[in-house]
Protein backbone atom coordinates (compact mmCIF):
# COMPACT_ATOMS: atom_id res chain seq x y z
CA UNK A 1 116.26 93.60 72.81
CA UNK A 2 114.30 90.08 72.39
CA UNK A 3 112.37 89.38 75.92
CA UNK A 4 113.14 85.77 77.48
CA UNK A 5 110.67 83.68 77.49
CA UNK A 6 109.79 81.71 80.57
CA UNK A 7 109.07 78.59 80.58
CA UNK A 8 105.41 77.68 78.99
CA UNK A 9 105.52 80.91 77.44
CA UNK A 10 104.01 82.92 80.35
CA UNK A 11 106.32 86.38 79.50
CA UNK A 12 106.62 87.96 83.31
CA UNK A 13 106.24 91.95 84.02
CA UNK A 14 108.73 93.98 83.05
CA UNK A 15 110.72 95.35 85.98
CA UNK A 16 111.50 98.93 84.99
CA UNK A 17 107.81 99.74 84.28
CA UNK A 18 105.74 97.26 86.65
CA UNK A 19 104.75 98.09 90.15
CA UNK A 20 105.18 96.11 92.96
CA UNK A 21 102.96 96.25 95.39
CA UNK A 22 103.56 94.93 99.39
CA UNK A 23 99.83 94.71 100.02
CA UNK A 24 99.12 94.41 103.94
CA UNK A 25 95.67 93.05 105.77
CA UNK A 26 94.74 95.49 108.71
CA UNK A 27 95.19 94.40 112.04
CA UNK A 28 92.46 92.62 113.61
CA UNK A 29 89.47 94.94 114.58
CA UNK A 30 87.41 94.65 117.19
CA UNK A 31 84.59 92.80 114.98
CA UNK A 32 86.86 90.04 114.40
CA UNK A 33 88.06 89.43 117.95
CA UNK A 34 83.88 89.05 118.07
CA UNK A 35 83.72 86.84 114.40
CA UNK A 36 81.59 89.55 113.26
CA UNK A 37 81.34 90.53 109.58
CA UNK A 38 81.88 93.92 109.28
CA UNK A 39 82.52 94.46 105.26
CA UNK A 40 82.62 98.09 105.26
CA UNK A 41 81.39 99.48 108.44
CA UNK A 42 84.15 101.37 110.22
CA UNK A 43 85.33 99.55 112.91
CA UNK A 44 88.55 100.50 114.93
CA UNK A 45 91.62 98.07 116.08
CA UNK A 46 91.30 95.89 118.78
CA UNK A 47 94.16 95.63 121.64
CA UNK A 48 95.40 92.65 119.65
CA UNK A 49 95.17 94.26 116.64
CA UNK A 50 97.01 97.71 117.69
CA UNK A 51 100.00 95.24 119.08
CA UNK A 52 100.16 93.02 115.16
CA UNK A 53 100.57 96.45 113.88
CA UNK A 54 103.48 97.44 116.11
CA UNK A 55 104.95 94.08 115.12
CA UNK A 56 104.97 95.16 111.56
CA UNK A 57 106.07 98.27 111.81
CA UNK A 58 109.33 97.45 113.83
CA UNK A 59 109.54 94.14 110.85
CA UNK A 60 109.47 97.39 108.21
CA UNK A 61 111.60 100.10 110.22
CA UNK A 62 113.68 102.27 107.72
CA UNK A 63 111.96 100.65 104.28
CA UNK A 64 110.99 102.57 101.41
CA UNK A 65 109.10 102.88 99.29
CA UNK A 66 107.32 104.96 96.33
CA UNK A 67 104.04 105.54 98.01
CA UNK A 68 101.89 104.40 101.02
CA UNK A 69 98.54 103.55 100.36
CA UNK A 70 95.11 102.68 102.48
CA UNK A 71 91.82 102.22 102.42
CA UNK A 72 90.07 104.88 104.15
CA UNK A 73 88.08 102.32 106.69
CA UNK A 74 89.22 102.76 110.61
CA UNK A 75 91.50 99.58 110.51
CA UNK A 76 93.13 99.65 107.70
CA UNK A 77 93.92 103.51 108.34
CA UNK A 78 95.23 103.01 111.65
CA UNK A 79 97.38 99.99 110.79
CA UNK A 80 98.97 102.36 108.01
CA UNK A 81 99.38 105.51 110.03
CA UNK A 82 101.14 103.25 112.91
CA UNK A 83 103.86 101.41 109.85
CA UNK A 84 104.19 104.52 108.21
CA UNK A 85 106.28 106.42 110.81
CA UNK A 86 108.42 104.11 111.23
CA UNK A 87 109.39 103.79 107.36
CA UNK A 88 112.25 105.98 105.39
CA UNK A 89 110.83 109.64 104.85
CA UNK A 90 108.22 108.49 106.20
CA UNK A 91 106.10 108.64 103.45
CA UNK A 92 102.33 110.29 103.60
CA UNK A 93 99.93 107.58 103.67
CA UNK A 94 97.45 108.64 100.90
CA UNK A 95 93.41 107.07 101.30
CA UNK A 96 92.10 105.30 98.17
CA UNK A 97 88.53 104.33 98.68
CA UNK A 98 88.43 101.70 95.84
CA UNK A 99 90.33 99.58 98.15
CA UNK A 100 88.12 99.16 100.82
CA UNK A 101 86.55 95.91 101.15
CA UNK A 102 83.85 93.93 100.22
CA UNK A 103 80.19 95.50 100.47
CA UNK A 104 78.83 92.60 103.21
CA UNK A 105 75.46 94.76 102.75
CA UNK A 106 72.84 92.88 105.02
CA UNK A 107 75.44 90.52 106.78
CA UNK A 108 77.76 93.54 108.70
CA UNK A 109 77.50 93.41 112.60
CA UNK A 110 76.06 89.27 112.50
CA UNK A 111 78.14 86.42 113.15
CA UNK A 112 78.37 82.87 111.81
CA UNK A 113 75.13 81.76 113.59
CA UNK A 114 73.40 84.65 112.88
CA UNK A 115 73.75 84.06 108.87
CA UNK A 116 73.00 80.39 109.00
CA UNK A 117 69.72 81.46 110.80
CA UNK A 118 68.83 84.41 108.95
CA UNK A 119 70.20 83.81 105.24
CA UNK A 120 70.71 79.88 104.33
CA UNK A 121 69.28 81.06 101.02
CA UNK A 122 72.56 83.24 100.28
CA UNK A 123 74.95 80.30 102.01
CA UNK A 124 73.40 77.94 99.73
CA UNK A 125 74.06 79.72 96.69
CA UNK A 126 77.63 80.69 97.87
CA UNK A 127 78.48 77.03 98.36
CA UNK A 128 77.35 76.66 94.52
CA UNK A 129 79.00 79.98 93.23
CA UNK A 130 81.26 81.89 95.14
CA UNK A 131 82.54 83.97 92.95
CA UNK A 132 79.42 85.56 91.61
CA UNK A 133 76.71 85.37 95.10
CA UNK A 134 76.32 88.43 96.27
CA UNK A 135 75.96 88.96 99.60
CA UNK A 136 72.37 90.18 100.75
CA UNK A 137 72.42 94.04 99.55
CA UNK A 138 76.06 93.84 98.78
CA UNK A 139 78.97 92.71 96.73
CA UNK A 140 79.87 89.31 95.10
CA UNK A 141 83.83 88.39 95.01
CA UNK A 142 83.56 89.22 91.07
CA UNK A 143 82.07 92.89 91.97
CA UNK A 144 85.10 93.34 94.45
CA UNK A 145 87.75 92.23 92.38
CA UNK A 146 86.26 94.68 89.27
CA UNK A 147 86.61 97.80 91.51
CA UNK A 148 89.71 96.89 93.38
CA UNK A 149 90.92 95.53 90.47
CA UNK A 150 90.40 99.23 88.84
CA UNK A 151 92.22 101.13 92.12
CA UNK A 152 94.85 98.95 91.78
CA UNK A 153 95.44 99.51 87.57
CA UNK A 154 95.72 103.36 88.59
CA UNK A 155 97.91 102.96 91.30
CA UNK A 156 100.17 100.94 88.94
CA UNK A 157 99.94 103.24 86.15
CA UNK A 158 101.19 106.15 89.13
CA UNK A 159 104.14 104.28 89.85
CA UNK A 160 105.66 102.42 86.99
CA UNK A 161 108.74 100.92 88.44
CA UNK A 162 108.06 101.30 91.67
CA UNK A 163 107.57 100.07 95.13
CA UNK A 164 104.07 100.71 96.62
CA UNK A 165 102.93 99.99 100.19
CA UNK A 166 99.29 99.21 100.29
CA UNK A 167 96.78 98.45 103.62
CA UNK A 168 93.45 96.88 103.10
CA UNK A 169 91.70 93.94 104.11
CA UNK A 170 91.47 90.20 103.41
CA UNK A 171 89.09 90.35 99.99
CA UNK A 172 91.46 92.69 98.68
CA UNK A 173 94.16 90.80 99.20
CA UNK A 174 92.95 87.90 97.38
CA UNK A 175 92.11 90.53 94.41
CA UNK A 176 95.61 91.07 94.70
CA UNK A 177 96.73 87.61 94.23
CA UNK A 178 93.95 86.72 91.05
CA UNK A 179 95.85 90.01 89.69
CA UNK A 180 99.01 88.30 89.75
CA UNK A 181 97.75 85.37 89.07
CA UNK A 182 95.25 85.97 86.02
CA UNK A 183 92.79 84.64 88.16
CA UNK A 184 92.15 82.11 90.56
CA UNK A 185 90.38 78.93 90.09
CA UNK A 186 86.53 78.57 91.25
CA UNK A 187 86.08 77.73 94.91
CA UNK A 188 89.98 78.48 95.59
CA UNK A 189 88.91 81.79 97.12
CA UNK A 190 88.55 80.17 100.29
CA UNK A 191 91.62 78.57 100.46
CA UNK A 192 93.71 81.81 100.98
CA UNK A 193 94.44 82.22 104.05
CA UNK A 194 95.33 86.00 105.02
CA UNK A 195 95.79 86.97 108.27
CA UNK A 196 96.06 90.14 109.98
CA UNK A 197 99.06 92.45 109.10
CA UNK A 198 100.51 89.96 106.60
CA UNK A 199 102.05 90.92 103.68
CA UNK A 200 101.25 89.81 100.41
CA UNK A 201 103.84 91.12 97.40
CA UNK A 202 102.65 91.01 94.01
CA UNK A 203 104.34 92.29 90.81
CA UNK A 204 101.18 93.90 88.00
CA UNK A 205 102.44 94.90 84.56
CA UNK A 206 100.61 95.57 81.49
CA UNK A 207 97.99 92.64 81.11
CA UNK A 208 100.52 90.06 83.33
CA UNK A 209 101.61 89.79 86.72
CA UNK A 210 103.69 87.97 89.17
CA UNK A 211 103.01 86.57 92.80
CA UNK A 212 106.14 87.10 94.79
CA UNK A 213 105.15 86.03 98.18
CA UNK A 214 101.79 85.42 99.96
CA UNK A 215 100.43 85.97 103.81
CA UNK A 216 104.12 86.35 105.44
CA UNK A 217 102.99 86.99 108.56
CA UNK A 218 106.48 86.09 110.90
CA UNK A 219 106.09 88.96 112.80
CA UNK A 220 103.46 87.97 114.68
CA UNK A 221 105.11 85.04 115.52
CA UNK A 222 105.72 86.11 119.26
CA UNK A 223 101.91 87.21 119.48
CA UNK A 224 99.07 85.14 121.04
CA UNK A 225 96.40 85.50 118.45
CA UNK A 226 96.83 86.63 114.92
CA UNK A 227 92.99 85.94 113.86
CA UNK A 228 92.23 84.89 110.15
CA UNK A 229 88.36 85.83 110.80
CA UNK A 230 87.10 87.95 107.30
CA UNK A 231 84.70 89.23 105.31
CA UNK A 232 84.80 86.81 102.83
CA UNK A 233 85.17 83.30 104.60
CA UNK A 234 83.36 84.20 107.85
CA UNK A 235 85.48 82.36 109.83
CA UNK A 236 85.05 82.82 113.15
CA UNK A 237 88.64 83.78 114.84
């Protein structure tokens, strides 16, 4: 049977073999209620961040899905076991270390002031290139989305045609989304905004993918704070 063509010729994923993945931000840890960087030191849930994940998990009572997936740092882990219970099954939430996020290296435990003190060397040069700066002893956005990019080709090769649950943290969403995507225009990075315990849903075939929604974060809308502080901007909250 002769595939459809979309318009401009872009030839979407095909449903009954692509996965789609609901990929979630943890909820805010206690190094963003500080605007801390904290890359991949393990750092638990604040208050805050314990309640945004009790919003989500009452938003995703009784859904289902193939798999449940986290990266094995504190927040993400926590956000996943506290959603998980409440899906159908409820599924066992399985760690995947290639989705933890970006390698901050020098940077993890300083805040905003701190860098512009310390490194304007390395802010410089991210102004100019942030795709490819690393940060001091760490990762560049290019090294994160080559190993995320990698967990999330075998997790998609695990569950052709199905529906994967996935918890990780604001880098790796926007991995996500250049996934989908087929990349992301220099100096967009920036200019996604993810906030805690949104959900990003992307659909990754075979060399194409789809974005189906980006940051939905409406259950938080009853919450005070619902920080967009990460590794990646440095935003403070």
């Amino acid at each position: 049977m002769t595939r459809r063509r979309a318009p401009f010729g872009f030839v979407p994923p095909e449903r009954a073999t692509a996965t789609e993945f609901w990929v979630v931000r943890h909820g805010e840890s206690t190094w963003n209620a500080d605007g801390r960087y904290q890359g991949q030191t393990d750092v638990p849930l604040s208050h805050i961040g314990v309640l945004q994940a009790a919003s989500l998990a009452e938003r995703l009572t009784g859904q289902s899905f193939a798999a449940v997936y986290t990266s094995d740092l504190a927040r993400a882990s926590q956000t996943a076991e506290m959603v998980a219970e409440r899906l159908a099954g409820p599924p066992t939430v399985q760690p995947e270390p290639g989705l933890r996020e970006i390698d901050v290296g020098e940077l993890s435990g300083l805040v905003v002031p701190d860098i512009e003190a310390r490194h304007p060397g390395y802010l410089a040069a991210l102004r100019a290139d942030p795709w490819r700066t690393r940060r001091p002893g760490g990762e560049s956005m290019e090294d994160l989305f080559a190993r995320c990019g990698a967990a999330f080709e075998t997790l998609r090769l695990r569950h052709p045609g199905g529906r994967v649950l996935v918890f990780t943290h604001g880098g790796v969403v926007r991995v996500a989304v250049g996934l989908a995507l087929g990349g992301v225009p220099a100096h967009a990075w920036a200019r996604l905004s993810v906030t805690n315990t949104s959900i990003t849903r992307v659909l990754l075939g075979e060399g194409s993918g789809t974005l189906l929604g980006f940051n939905d974060d409406a259950h938080l809308e009853d919450l005070l704070e619902a920080t967009e502080a990460d590794d990646v901007l440095g935003q403070a909250p």
